[in-house]
C-alpha atoms as a PDB file:
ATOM      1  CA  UNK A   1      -2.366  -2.052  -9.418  1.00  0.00           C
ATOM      2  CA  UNK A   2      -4.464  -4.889 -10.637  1.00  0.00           C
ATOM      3  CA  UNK A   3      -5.511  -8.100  -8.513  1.00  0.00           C
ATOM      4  CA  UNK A   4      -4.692 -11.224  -8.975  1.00  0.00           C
ATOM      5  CA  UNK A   5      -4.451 -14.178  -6.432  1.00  0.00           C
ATOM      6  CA  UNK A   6      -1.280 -16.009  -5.956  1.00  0.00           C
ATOM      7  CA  UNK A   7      -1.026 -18.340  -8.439  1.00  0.00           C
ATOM      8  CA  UNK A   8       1.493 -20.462  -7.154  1.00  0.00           C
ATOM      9  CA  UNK A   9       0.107 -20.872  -3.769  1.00  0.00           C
ATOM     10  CA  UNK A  10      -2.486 -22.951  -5.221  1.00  0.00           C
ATOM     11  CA  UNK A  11      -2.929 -26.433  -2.542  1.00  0.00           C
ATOM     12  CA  UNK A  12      -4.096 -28.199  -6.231  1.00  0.00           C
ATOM     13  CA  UNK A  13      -0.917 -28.896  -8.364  1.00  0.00           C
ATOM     14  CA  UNK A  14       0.133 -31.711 -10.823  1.00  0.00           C
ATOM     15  CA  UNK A  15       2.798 -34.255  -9.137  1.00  0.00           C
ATOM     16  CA  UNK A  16       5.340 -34.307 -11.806  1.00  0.00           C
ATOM     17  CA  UNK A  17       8.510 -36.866 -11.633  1.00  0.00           C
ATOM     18  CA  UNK A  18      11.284 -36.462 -14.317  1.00  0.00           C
ATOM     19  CA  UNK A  19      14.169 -38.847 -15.264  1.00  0.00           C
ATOM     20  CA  UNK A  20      17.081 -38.910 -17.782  1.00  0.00           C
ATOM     21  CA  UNK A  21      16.822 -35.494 -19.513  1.00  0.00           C
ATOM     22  CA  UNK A  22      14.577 -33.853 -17.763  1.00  0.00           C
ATOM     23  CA  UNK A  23      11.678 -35.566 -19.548  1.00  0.00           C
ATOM     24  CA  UNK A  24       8.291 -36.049 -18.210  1.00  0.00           C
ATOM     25  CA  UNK A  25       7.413 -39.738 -17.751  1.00  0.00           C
ATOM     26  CA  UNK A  26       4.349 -39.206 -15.395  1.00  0.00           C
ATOM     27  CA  UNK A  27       1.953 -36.927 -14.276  1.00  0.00           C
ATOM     28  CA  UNK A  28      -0.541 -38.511 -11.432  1.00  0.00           C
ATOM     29  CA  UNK A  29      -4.408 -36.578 -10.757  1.00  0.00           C
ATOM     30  CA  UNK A  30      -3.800 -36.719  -6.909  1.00  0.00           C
ATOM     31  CA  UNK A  31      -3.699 -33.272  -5.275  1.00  0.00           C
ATOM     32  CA  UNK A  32      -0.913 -32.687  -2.653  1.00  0.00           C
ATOM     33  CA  UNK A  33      -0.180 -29.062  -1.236  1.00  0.00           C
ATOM     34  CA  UNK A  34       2.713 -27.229  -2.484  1.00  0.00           C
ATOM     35  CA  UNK A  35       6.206 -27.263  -1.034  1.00  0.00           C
ATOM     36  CA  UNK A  36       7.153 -24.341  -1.306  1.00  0.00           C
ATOM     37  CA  UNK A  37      10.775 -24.070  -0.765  1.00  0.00           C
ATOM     38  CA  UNK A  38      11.080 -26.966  -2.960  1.00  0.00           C
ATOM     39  CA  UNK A  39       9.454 -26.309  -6.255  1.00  0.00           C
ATOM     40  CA  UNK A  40       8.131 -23.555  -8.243  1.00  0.00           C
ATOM     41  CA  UNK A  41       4.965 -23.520 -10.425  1.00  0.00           C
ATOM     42  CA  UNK A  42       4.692 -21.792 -13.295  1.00  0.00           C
ATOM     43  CA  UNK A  43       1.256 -21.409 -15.437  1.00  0.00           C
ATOM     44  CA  UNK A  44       1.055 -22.408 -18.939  1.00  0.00           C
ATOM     45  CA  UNK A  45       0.397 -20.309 -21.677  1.00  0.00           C
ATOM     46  CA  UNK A  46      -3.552 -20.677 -22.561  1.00  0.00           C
ATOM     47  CA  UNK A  47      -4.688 -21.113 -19.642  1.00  0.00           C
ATOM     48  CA  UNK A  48      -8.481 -20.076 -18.990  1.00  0.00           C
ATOM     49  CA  UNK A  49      -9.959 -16.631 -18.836  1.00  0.00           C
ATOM     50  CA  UNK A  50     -12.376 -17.482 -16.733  1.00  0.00           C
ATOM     51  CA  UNK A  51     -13.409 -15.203 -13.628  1.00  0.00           C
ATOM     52  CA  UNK A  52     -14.664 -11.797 -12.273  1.00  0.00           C
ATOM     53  CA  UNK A  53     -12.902  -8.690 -12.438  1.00  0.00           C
ATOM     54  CA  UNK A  54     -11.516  -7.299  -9.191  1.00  0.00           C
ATOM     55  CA  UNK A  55     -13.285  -3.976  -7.880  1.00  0.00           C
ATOM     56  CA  UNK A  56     -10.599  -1.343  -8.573  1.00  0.00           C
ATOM     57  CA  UNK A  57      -9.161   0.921  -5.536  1.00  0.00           C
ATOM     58  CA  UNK A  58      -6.142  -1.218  -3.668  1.00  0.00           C
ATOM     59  CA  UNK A  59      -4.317  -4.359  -3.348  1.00  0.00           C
ATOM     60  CA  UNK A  60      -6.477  -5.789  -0.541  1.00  0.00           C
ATOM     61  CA  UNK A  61     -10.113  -7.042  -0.822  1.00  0.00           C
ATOM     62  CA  UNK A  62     -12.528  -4.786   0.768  1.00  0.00           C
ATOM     63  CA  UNK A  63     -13.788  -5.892   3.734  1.00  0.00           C
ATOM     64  CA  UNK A  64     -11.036  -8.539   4.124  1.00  0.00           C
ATOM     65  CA  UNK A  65     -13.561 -10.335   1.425  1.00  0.00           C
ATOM     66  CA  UNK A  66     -12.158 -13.663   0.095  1.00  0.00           C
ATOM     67  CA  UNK A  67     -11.102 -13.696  -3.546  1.00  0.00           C
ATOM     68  CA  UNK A  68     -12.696 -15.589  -6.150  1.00  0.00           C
ATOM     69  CA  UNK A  69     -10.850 -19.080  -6.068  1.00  0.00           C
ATOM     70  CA  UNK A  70     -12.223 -20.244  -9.638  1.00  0.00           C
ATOM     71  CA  UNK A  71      -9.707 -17.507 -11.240  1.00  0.00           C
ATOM     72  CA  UNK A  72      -6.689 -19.987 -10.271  1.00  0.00           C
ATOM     73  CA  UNK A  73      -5.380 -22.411 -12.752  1.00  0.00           C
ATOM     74  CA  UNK A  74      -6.707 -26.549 -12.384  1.00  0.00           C
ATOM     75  CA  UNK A  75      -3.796 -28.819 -12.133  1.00  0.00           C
ATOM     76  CA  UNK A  76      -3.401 -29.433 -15.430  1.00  0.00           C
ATOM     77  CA  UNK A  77      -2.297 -25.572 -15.996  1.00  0.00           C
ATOM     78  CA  UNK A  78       0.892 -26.111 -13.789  1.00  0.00           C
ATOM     79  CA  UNK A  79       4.251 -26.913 -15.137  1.00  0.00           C
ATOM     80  CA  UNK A  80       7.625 -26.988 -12.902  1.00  0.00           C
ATOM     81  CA  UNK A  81      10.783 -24.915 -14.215  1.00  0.00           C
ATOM     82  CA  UNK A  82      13.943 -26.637 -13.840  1.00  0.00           C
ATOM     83  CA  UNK A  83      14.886 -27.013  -9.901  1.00  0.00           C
ATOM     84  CA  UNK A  84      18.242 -26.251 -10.480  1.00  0.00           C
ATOM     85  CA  UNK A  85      18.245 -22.955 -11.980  1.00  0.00           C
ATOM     86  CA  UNK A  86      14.202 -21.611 -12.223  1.00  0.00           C
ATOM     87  CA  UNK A  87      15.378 -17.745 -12.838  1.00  0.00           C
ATOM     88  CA  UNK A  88      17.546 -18.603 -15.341  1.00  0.00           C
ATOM     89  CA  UNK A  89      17.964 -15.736 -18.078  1.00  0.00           C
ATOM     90  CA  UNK A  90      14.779 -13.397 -16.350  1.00  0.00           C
ATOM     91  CA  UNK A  91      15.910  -9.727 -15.655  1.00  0.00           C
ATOM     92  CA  UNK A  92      15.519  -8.535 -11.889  1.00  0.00           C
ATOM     93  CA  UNK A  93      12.664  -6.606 -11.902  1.00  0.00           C
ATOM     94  CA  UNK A  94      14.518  -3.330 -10.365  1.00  0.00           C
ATOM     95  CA  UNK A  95      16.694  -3.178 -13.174  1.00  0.00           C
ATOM     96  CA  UNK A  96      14.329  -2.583 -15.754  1.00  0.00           C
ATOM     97  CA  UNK A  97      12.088   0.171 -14.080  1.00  0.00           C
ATOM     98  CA  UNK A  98      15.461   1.299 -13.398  1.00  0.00           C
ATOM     99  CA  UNK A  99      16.514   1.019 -16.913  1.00  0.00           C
ATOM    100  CA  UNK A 100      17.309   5.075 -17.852  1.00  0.00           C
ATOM    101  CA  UNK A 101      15.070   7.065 -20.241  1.00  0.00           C
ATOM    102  CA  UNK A 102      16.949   8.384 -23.465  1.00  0.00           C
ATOM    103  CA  UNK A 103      15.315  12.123 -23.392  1.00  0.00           C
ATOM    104  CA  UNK A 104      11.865  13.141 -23.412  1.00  0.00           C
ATOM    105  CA  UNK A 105      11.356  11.225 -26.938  1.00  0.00           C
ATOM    106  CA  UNK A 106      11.852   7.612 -27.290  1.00  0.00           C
ATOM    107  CA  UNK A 107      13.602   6.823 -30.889  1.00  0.00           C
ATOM    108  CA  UNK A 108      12.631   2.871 -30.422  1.00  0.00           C
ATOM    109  CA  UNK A 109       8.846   1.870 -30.900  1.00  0.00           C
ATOM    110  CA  UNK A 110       9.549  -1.322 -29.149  1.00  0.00           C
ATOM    111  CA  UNK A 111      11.125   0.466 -25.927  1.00  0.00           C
ATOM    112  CA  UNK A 112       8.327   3.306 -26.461  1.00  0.00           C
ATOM    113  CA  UNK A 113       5.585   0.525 -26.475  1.00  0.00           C
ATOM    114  CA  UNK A 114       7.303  -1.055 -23.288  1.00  0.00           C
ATOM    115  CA  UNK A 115       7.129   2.297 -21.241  1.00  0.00           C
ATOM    116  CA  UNK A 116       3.489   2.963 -22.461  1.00  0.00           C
ATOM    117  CA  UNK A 117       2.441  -0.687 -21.521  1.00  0.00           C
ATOM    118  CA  UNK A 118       4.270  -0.656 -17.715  1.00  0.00           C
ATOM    119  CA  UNK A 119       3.206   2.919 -16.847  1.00  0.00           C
ATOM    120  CA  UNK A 120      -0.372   2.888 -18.385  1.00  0.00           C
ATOM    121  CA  UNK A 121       0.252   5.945 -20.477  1.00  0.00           C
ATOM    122  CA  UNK A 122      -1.071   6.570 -24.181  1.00  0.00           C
ATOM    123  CA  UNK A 123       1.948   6.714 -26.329  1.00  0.00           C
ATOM    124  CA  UNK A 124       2.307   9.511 -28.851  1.00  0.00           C
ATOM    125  CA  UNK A 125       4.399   8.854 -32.135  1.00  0.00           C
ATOM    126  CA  UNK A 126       5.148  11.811 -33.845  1.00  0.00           C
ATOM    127  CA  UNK A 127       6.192  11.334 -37.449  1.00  0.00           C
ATOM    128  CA  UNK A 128       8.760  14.081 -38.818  1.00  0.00           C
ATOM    129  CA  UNK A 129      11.495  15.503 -41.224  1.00  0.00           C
ATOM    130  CA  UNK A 130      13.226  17.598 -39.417  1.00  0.00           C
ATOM    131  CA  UNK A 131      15.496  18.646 -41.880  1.00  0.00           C
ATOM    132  CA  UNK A 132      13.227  19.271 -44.897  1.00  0.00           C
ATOM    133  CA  UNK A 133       9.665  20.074 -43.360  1.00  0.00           C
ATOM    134  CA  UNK A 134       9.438  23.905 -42.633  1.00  0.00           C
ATOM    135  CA  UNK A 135       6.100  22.619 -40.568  1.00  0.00           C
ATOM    136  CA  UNK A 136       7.540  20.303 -38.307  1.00  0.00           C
ATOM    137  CA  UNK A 137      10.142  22.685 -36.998  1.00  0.00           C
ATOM    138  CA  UNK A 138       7.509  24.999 -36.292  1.00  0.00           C
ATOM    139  CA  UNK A 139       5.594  22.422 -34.738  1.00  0.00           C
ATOM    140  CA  UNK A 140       8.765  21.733 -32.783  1.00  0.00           C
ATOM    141  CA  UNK A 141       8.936  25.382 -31.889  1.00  0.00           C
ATOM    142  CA  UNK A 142       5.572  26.424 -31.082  1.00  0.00           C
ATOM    143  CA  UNK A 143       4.957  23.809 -28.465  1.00  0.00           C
ATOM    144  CA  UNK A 144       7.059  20.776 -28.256  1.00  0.00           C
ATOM    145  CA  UNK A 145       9.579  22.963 -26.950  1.00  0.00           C
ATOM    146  CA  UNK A 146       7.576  24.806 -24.560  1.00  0.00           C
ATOM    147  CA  UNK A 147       7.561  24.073 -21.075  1.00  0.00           C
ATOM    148  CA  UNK A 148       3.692  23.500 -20.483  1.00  0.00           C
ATOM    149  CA  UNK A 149       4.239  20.776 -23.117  1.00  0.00           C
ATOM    150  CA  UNK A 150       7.032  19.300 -21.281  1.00  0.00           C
ATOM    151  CA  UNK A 151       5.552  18.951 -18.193  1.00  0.00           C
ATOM    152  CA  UNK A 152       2.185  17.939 -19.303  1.00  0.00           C
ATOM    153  CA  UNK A 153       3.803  14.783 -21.026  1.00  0.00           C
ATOM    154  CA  UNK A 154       5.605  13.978 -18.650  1.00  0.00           C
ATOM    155  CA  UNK A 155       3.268  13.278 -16.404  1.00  0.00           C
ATOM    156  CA  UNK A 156       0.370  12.114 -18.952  1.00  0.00           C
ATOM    157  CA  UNK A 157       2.230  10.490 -22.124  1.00  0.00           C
ATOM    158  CA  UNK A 158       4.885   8.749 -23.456  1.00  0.00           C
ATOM    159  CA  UNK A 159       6.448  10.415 -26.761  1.00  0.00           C
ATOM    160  CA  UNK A 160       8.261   8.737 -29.843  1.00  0.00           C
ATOM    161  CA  UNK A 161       9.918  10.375 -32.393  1.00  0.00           C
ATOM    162  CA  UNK A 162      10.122   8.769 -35.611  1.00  0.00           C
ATOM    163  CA  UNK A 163      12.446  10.989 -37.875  1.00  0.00           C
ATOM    164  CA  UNK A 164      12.797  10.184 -41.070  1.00  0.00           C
ATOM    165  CA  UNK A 165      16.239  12.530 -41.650  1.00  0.00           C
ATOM    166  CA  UNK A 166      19.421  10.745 -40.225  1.00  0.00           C
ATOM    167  CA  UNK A 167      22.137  13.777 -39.139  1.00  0.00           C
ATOM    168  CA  UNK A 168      25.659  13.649 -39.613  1.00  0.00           C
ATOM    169  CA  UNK A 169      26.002  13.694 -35.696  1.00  0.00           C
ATOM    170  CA  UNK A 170      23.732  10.269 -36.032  1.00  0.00           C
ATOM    171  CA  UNK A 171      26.542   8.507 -37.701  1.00  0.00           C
ATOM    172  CA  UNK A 172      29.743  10.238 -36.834  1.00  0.00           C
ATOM    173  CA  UNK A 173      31.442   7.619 -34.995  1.00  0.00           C
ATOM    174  CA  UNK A 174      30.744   4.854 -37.787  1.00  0.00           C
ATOM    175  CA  UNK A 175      32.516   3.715 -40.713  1.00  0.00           C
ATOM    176  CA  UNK A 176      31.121   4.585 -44.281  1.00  0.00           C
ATOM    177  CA  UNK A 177      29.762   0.932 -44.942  1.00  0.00           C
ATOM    178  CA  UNK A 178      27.777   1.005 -40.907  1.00  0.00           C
ATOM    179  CA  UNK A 179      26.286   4.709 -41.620  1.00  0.00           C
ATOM    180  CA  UNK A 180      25.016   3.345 -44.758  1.00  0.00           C
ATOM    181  CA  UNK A 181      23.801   0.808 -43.573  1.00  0.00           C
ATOM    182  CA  UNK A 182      22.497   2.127 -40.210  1.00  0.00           C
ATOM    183  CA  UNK A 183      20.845   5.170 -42.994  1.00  0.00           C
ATOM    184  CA  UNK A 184      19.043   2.017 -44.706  1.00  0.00           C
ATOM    185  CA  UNK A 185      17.854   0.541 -41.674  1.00  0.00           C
ATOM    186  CA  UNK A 186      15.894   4.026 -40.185  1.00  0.00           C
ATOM    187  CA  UNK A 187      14.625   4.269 -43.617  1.00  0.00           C
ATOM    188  CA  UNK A 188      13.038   0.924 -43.900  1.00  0.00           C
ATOM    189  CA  UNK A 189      11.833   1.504 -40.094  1.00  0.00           C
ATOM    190  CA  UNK A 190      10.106   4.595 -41.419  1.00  0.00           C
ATOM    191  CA  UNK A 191       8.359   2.980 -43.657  1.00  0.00           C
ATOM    192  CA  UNK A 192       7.064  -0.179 -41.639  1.00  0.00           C
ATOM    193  CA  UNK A 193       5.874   2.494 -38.828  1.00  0.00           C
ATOM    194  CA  UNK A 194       4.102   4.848 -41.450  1.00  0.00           C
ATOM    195  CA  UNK A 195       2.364   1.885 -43.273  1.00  0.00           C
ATOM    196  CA  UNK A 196       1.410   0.458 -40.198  1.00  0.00           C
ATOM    197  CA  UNK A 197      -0.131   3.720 -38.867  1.00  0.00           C
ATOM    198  CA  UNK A 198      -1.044   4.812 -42.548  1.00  0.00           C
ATOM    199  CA  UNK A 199       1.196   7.982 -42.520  1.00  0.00           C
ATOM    200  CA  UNK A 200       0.699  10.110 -45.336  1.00  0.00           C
ATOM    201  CA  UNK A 201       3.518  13.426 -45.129  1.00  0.00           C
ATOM    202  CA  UNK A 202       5.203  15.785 -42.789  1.00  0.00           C
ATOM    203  CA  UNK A 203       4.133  16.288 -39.925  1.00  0.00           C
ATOM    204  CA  UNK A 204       1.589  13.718 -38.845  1.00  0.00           C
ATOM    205  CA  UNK A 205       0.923  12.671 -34.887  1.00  0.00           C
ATOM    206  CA  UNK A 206      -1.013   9.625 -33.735  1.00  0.00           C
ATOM    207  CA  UNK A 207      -2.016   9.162 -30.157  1.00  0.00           C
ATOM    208  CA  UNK A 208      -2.093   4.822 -29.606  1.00  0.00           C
ATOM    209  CA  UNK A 209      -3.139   3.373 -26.216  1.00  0.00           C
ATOM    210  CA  UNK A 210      -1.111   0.529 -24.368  1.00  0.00           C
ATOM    211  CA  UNK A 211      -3.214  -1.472 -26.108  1.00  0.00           C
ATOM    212  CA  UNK A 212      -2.708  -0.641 -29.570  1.00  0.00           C
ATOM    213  CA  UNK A 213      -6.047   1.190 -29.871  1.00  0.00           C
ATOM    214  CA  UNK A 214      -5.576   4.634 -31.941  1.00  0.00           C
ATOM    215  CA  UNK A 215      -7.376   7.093 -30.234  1.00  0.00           C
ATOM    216  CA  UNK A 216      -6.410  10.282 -31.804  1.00  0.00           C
ATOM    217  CA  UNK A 217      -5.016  11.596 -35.898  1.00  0.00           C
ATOM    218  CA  UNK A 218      -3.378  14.597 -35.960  1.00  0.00           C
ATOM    219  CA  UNK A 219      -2.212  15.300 -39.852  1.00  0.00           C
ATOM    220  CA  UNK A 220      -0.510  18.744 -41.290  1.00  0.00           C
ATOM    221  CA  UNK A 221       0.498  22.121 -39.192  1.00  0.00           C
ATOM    222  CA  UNK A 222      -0.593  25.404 -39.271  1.00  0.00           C
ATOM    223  CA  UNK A 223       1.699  28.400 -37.089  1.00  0.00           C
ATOM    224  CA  UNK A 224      -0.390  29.697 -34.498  1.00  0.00           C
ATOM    225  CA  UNK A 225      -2.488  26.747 -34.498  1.00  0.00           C
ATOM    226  CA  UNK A 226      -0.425  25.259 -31.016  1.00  0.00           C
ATOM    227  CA  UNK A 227      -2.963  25.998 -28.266  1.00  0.00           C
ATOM    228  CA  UNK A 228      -5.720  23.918 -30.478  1.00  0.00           C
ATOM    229  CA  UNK A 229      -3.335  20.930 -30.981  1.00  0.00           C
ATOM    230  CA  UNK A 230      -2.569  20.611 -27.657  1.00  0.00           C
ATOM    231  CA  UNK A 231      -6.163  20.432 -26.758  1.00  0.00           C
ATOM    232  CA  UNK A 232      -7.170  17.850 -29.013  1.00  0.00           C
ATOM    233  CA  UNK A 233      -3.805  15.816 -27.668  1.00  0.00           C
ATOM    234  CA  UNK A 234      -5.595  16.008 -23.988  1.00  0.00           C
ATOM    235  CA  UNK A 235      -8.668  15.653 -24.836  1.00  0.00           C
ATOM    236  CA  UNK A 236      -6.965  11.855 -26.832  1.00  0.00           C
ATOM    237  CA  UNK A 237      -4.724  11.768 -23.571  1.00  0.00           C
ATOM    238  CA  UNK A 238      -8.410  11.559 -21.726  1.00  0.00           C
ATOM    239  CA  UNK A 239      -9.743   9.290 -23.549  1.00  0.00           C
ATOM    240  CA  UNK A 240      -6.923   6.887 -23.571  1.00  0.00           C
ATOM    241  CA  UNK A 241      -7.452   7.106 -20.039  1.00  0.00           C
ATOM    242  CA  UNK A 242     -11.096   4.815 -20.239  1.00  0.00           C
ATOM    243  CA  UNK A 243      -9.304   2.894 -22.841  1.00  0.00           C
ATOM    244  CA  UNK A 244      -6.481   1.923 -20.752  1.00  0.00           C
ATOM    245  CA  UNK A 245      -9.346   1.238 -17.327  1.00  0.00           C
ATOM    246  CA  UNK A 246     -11.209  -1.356 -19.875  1.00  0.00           C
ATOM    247  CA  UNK A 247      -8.014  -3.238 -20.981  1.00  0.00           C
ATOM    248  CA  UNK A 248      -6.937  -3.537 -17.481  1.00  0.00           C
ATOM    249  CA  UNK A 249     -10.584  -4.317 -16.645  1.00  0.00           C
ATOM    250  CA  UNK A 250     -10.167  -7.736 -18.932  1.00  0.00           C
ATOM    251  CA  UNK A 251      -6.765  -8.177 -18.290  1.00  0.00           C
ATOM    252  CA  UNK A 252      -7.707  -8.300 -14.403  1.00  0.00           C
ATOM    253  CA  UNK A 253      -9.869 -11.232 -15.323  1.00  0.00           C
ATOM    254  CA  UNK A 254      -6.492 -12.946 -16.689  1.00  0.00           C
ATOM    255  CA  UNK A 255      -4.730 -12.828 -13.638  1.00  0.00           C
ATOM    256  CA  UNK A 256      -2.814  -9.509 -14.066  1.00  0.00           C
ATOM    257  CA  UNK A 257      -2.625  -6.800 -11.515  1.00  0.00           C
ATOM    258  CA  UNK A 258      -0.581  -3.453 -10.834  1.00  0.00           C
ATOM    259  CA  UNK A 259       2.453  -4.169  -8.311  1.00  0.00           C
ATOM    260  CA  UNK A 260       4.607  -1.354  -6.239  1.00  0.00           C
ATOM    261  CA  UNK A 261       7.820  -1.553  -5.088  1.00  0.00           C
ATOM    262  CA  UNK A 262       9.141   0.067  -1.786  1.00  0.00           C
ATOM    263  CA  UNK A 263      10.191   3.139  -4.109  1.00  0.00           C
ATOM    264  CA  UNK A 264       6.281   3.892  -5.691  1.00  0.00           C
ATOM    265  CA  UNK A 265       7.569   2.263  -8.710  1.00  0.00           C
ATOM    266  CA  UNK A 266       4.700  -0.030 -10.430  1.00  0.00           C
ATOM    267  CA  UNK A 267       4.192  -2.616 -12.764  1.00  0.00           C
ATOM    268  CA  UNK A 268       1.655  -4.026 -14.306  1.00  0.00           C
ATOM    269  CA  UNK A 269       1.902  -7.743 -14.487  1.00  0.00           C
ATOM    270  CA  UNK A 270       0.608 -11.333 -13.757  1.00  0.00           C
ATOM    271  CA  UNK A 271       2.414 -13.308 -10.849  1.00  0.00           C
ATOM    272  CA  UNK A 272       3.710 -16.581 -12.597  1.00  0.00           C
ATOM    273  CA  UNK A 273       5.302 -18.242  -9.510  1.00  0.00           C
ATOM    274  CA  UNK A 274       5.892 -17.642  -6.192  1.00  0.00           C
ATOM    275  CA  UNK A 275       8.542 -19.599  -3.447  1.00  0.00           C
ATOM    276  CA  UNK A 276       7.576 -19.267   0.483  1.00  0.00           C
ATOM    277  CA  UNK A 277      11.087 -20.360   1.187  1.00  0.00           C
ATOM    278  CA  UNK A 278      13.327 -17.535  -1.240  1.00  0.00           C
ATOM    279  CA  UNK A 279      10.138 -14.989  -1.109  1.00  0.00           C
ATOM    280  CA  UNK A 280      11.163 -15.055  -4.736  1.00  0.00           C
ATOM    281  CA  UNK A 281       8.322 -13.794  -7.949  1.00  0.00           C
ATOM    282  CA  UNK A 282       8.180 -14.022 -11.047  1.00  0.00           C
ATOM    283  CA  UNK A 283       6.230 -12.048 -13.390  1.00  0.00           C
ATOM    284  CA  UNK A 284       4.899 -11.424 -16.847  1.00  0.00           C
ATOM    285  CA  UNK A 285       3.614  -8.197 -18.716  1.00  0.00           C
ATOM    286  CA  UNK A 286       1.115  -7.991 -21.108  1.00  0.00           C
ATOM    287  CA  UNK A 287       3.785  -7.922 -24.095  1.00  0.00           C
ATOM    288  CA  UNK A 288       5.583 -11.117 -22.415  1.00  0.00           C
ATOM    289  CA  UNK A 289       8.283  -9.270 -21.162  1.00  0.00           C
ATOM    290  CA  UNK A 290       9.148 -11.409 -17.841  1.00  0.00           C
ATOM    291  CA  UNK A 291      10.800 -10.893 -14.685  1.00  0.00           C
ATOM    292  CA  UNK A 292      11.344 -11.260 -11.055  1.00  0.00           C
ATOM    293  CA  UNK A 293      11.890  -9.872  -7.259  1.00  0.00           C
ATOM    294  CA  UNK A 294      12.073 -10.524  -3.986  1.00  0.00           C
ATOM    295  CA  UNK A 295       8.793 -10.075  -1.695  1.00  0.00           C
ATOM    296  CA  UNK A 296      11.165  -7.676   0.734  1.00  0.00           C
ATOM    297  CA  UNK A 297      11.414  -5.123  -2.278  1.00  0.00           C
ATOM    298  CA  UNK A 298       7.491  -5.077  -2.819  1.00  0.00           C
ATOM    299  CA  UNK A 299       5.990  -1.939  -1.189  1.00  0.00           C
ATOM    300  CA  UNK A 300       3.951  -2.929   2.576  1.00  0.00           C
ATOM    301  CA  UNK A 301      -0.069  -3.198   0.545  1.00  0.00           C
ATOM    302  CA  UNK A 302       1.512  -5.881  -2.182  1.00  0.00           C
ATOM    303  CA  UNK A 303       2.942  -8.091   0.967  1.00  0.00           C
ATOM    304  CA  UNK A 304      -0.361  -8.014   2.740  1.00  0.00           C
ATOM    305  CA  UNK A 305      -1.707  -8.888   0.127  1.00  0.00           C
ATOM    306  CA  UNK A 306       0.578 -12.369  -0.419  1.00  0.00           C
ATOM    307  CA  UNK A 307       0.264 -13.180   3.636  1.00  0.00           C
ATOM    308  CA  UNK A 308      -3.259 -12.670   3.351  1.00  0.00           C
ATOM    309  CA  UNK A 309      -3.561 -15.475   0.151  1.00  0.00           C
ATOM    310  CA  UNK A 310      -0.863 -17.323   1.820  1.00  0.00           C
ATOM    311  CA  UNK A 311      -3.635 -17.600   5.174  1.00  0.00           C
ATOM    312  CA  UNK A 312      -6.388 -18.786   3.155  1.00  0.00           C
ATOM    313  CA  UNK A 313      -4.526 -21.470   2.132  1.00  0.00           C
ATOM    314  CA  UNK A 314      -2.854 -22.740   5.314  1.00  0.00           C
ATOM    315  CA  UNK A 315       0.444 -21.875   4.199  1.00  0.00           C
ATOM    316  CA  UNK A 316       2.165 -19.856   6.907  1.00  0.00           C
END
């Protein structure tokens, strides 16, 4: 998981008073610590990227070393959400690690992109016809199907299928005018993905990292040629691997790190605001997904990890 100081805990904030609307009519330099059960901080986006990167290997600083303070926002960063609903419209973060996968290929790029993003995986997108392309059904055969496949991507990647044939079991429940149009939709789809990834036939396989970062071109099948393919996907697999430590790496320097929850599930976020009084977080992912928990659902090394910021600033 990545490290990142409390940002909310920060003693420094902005006093901010609000009248009629809601509308800011003063902001005053003085510093005054936080309250809080009171109010919530959030950051602003843009804020500085200044900092170190934490040492990798564990929620808590080696040593019981204190963290680099200049990595927390100045005053001026700080905004307050509204008082009387601050969680307003942000999914519970249990819900979407909870959120059920649709089979061991993702049809969605966006949902693909999510899982690849929160679980640190390279994403492979595998561009087909599997109606018309004798090649991709013998790619299917030979070793998407097998089991060594299966259980090597589970554990390594995430997969998305983009299929550029639309079955009659696709549509069967719609009326003619929605399976036409749901048949135009998948079709322009197609084409934004293989421009994007500059696709050219049946079957081709790219190997992206979280992020975005093509690390591996696979074009054209041969029978017999599955033990060699599946190399070269491990061998991408491995090098995604670096790819993803580097991101992280710069991303640690942002303020994100990788949270746990009691059940080993993690996330890889930045801590937006805390409250003392609800134990309640919020967080945002790289792609600006956003959402929150409860400190009593965050596995025992993440909660050490908020008393011990919460001590060095004289909050408990």
């Amino acid at each position: 998981m990545k490290l990142l100081p409390l940002w909310t805990l920060i003693p420094a904030i902005a006093l901010v008073s609000c009248g009629g609307a809601g509308k800011i009519e003063q902001r005053e330099k003085q510093e005054n610590p936080i309250n809080p059960a009171t109010k919530r901080p959030l950051i602003r986006s843009g804020s500085s990227d200044s900092g170190t990167p934490v040492a990798p290997g564990g929620n808590i600083a080696a040593g019981g070393a204190k963290p680099d303070l200049s990595i927390f926002p100045s005053a001026d960063e700080i905004a307050y959400t509204n008082p009387d609903d601050p969680e307003a419209g942000v999914p519970e973060l249990g819900d979407l690690l909870l959120a059920p996968k649709r089979g061991p290929w993702e049809e969605s790029e966006t949902i693909a992109k999510q899982r690849a993003m929160r679980e640190g995986k390279p994403l492979l997108i595998w561009f087909t016809d599997s109606q018309t392309s004798p090649m991709c059904k013998a790619l299917s055969q030979e070793l998407f199907s097998t089991n060594d496949f299966g259980n090597w991507a589970t554990e390594n990647i995430v997969r998305l299928k983009v299929d550029s044939f639309v079955s009659k079991e696709d549509v069967q429940d719609m009326k003619s005018e929605e399976a036409d149009d749901y048949r135009a939709r998948v079709k322009e789809y197609n084409i934004r993905l293989k421009k994007r990834y500059k696709i050219m036939g049946y079957p081709s396989l790219v190997m992206v990292s979280p992020n975005g970062e093509v690390v591996g071109r696979y074009r054209g099948y041969k029978r017999g040629d599955s033990t060699f393919l599946f190399g070269q996907f491990k061998h991408s697999a491995e090098v995604s691997v670096q790819s993803i430590k580097g991101w992280h790496g710069s991303l640690e320097k942002k303020g994100y790190r990788e949270w746990q929850d009691r059940k080993g599930r993690k996330i890889f976020a930045k801590l937006t605001s805390y409250s003392s009084g609800s134990g309640v977080l919020n967080f945002i992912e790289p792609d600006g997904t956003r959402s929150r928990t409860t400190e009593s659902k965050l596995s025992d090394e993440d909660r050490a990890w908020i008393n011990e910021q919460k001590k060095l600033r004289n909050l408990e």
